[in-house]
C-alpha atoms as a PDB file:
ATOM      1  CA  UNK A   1       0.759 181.918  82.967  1.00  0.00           C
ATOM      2  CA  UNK A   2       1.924 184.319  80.816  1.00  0.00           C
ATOM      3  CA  UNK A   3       1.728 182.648  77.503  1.00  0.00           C
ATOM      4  CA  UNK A   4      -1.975 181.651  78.723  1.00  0.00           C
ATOM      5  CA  UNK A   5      -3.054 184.985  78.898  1.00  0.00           C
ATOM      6  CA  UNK A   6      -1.597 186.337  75.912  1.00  0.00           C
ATOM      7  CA  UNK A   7      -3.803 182.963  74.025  1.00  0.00           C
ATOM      8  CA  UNK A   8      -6.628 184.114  75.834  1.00  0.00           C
ATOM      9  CA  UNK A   9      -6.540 187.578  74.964  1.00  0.00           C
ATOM     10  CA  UNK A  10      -6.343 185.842  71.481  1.00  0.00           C
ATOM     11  CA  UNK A  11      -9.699 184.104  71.969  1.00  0.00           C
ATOM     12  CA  UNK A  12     -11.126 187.165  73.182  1.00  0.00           C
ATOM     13  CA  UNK A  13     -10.215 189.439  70.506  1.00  0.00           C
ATOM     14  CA  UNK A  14     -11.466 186.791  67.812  1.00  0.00           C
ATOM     15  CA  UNK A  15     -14.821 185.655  70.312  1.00  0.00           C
ATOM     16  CA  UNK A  16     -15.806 189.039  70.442  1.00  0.00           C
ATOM     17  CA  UNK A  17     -14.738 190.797  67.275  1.00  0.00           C
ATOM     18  CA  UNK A  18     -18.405 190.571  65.414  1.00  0.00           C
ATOM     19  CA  UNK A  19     -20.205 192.303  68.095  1.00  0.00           C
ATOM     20  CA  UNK A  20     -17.434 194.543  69.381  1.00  0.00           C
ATOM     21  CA  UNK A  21     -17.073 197.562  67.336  1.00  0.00           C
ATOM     22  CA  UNK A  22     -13.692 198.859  69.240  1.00  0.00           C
ATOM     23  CA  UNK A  23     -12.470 195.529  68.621  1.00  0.00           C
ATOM     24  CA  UNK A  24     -13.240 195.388  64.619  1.00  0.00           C
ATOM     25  CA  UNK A  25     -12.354 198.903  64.254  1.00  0.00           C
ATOM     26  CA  UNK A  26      -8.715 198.013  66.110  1.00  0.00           C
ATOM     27  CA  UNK A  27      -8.227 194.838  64.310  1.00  0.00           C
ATOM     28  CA  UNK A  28      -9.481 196.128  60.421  1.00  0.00           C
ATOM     29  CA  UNK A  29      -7.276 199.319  60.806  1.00  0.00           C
ATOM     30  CA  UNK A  30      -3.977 198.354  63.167  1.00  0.00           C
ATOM     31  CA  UNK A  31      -1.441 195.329  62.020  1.00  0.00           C
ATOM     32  CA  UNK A  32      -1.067 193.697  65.554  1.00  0.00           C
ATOM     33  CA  UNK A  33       1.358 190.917  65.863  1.00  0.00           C
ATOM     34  CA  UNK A  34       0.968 188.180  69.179  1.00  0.00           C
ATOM     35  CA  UNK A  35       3.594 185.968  70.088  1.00  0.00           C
ATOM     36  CA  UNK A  36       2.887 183.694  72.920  1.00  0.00           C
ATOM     37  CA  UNK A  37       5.964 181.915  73.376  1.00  0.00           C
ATOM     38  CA  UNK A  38       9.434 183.151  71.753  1.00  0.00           C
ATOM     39  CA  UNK A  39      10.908 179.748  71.977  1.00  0.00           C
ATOM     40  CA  UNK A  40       9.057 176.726  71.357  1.00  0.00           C
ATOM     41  CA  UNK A  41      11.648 174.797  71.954  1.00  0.00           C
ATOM     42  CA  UNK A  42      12.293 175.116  75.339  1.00  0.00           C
ATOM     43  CA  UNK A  43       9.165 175.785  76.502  1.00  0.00           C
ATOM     44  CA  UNK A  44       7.427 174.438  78.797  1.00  0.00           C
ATOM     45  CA  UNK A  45       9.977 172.461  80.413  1.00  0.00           C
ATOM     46  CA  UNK A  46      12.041 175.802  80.716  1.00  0.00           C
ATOM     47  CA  UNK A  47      12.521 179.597  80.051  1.00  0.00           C
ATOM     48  CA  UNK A  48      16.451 178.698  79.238  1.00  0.00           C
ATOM     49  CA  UNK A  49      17.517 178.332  75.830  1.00  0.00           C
ATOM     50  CA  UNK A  50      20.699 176.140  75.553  1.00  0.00           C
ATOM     51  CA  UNK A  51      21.360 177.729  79.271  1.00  0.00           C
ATOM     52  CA  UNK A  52      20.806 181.436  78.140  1.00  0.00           C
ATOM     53  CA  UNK A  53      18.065 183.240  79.735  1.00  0.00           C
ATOM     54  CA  UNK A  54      16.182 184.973  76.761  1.00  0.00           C
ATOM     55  CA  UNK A  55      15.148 187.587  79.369  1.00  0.00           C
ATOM     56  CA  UNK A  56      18.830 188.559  79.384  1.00  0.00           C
ATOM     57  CA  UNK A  57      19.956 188.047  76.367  1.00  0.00           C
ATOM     58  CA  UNK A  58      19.269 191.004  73.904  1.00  0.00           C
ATOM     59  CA  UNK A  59      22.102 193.804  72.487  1.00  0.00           C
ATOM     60  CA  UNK A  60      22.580 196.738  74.678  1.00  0.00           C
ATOM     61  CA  UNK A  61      24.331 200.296  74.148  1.00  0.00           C
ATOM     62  CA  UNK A  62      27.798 198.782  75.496  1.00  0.00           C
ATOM     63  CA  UNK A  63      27.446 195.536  73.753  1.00  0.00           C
ATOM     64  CA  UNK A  64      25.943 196.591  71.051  1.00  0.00           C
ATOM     65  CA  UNK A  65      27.321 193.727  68.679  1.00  0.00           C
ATOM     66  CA  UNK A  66      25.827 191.181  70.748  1.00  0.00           C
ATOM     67  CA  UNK A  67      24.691 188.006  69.123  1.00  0.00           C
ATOM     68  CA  UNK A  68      21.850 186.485  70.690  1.00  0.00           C
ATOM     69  CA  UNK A  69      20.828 183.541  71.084  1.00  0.00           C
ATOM     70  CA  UNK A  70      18.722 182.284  67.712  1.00  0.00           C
ATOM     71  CA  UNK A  71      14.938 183.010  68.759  1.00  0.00           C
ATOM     72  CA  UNK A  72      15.818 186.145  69.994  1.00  0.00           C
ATOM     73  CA  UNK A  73      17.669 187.000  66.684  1.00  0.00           C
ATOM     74  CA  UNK A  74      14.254 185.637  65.145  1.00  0.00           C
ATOM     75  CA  UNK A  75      12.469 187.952  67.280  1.00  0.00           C
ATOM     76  CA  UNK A  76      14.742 190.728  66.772  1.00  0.00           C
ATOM     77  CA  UNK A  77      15.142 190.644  62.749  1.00  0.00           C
ATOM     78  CA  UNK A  78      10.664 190.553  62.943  1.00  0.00           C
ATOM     79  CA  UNK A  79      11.114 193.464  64.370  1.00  0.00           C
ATOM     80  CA  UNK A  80      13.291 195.469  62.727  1.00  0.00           C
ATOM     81  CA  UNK A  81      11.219 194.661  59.584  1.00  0.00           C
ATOM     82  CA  UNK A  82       8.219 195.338  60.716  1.00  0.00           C
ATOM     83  CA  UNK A  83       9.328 198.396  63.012  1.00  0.00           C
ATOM     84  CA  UNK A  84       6.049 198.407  65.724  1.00  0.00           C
ATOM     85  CA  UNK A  85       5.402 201.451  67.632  1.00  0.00           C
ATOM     86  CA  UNK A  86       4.317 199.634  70.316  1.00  0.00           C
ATOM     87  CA  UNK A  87       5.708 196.354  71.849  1.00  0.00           C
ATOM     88  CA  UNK A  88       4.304 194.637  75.288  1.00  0.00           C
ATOM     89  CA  UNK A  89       6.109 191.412  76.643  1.00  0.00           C
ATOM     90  CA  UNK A  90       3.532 189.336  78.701  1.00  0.00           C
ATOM     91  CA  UNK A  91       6.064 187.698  81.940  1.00  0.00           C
ATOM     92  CA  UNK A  92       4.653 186.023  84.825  1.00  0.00           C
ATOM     93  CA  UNK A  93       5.613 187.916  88.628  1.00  0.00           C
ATOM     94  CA  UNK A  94       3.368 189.922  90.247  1.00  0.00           C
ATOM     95  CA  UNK A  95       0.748 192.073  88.715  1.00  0.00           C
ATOM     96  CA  UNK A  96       2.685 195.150  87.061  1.00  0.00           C
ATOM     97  CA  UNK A  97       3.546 197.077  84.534  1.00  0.00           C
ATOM     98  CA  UNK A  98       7.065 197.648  83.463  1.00  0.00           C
ATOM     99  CA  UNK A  99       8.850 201.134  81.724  1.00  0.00           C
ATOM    100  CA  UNK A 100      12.046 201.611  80.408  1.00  0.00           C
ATOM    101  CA  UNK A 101      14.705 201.535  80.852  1.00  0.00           C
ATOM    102  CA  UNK A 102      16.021 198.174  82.618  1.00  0.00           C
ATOM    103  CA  UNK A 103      19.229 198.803  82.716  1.00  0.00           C
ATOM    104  CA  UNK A 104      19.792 202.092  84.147  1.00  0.00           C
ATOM    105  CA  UNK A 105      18.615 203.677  87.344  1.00  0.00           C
ATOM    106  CA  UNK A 106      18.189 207.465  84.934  1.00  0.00           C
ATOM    107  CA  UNK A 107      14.702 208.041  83.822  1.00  0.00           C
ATOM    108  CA  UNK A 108      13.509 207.274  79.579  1.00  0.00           C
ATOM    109  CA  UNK A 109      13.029 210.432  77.301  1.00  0.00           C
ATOM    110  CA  UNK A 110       9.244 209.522  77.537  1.00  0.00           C
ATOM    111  CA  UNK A 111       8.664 209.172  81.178  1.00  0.00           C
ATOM    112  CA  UNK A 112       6.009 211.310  81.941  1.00  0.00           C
ATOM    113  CA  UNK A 113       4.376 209.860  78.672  1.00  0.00           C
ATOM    114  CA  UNK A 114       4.675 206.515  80.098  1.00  0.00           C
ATOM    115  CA  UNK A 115       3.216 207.411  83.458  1.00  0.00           C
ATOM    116  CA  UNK A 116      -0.036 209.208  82.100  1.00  0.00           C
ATOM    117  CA  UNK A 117      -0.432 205.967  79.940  1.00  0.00           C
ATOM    118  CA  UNK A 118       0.357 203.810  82.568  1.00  0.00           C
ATOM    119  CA  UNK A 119      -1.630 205.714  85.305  1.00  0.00           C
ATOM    120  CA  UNK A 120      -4.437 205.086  83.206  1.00  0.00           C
ATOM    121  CA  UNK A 121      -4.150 201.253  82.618  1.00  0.00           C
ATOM    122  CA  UNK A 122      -3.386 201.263  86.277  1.00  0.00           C
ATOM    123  CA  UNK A 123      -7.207 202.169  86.586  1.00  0.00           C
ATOM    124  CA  UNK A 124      -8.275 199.715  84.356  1.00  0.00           C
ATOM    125  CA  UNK A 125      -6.250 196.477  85.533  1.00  0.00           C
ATOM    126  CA  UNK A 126      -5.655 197.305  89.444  1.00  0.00           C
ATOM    127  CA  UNK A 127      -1.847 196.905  88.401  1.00  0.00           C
ATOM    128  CA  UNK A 128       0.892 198.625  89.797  1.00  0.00           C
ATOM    129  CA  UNK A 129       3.684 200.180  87.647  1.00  0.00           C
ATOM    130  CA  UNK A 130       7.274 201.230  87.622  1.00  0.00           C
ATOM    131  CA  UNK A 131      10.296 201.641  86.070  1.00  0.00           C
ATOM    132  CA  UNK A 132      11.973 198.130  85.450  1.00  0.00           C
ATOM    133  CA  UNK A 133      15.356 199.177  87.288  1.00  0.00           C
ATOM    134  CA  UNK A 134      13.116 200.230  90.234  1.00  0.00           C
ATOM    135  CA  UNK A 135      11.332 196.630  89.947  1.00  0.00           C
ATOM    136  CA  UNK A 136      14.975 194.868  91.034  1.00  0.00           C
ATOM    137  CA  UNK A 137      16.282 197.877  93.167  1.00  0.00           C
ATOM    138  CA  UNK A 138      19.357 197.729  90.578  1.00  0.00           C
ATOM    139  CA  UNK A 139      19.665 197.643  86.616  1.00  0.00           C
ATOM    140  CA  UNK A 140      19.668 194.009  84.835  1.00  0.00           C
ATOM    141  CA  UNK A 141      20.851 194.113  81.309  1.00  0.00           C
ATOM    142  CA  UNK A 142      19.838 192.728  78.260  1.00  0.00           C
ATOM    143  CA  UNK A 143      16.261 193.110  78.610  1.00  0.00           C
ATOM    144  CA  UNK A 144      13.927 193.400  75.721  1.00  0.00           C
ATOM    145  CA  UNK A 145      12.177 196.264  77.054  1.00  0.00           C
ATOM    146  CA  UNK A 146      15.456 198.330  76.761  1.00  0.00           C
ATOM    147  CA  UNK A 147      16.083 196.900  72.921  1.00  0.00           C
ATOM    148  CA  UNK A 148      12.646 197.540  71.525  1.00  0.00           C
ATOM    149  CA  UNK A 149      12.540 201.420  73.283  1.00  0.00           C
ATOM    150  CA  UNK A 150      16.094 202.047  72.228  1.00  0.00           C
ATOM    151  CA  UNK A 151      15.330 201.142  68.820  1.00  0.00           C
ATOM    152  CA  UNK A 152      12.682 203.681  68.819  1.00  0.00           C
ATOM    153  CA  UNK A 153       9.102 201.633  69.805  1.00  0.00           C
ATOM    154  CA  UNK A 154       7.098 202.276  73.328  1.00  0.00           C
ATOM    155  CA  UNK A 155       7.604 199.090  75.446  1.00  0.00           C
ATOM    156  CA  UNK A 156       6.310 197.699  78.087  1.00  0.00           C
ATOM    157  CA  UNK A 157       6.389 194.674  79.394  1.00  0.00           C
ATOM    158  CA  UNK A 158       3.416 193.385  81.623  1.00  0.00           C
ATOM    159  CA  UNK A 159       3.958 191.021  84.928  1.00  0.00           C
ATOM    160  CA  UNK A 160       0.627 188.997  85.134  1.00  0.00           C
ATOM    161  CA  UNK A 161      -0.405 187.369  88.142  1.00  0.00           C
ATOM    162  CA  UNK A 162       1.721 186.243  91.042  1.00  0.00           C
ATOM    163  CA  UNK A 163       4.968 184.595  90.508  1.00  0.00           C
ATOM    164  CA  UNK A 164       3.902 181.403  89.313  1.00  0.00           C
ATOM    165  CA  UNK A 165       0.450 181.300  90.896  1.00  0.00           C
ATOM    166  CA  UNK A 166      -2.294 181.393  88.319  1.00  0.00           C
ATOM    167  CA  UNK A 167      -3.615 185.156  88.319  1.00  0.00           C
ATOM    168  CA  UNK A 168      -7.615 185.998  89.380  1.00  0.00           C
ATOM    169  CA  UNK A 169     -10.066 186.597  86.655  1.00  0.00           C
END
């Protein structure tokens, strides 16, 4: 479900961008990049790549060297040569918004930043949100979210819907 919403947020952006003035003045003065799917390849028939789990499968501080697996490299390399400020990963669990870091139970540099931010898209999308650590109840490693904010970009990653279940308008 996730990649659906991220294609439909697509549409919507491209429906709506001669009458929405927000939208053109977003769109004519911000580069945004979308990526729907990171590996083509395997997907739909399954998140795995060659039995990696991309979710799990970036460099982190200890292992920094790590070589990932070759979409995330992909992935990775865009990034670095495009250096975002801002990078959201669209998953599919249950209606929240995830903060760094992942892999650590101590709290980002730009915590308090994150929560005003993410108090206020709270609002807006009935979401919850929290720090990704807090989401498991223990760190996970490897995660995007820590990658892109430790290489200096505000991440998030958003959890639409319910676990599988097609999320409500």
């Amino acid at each position: 479900w996730s990649t659906a919403t991220v294609v439909a947020f697509m549409g919507c952006l491209l429906k709506n961008y001669e009458t929405d003035k927000e939208i053109q003045k977003t769109l004519n003065t911000k580069e945004i990049y979308i990526i729907p799917v990171v590996s083509p390849d395997s997907y739909p028939s399954s998140r795995y790549v060659d039995g990696i789990d991309p979710n799990r499968n970036f460099p982190r501080d200890e292992n920094s060297k790590k070589h990932s697996i070759k979409p995330l490299r992909d992935l990775q390399k865009l990034f670095l040569d495009i250096k975002p400020k801002v990078a959201i990963s669209g998953h599919t669990f249950g209606r929240s918004f995830l903060y760094p870091y992942a892999d650590t139970n101590e709290v980002c540099e730009n915590d308090e930043e994150y929560k005003a931010i993410l108090k206020k898209m709270q609002e807006l999308s009935g979401y919850s949100f929290l720090k990704t650590s807090k989401n498991y109840g223990y760190p996970i490693y490897g995660t995007e979210i820590d990658w892109y904010y430790r290489n200096g970009c505000f991440s998030l990653v958003v959890e639409f819907g319910t676990h599988q279940i097609k999320p409500t308008l």
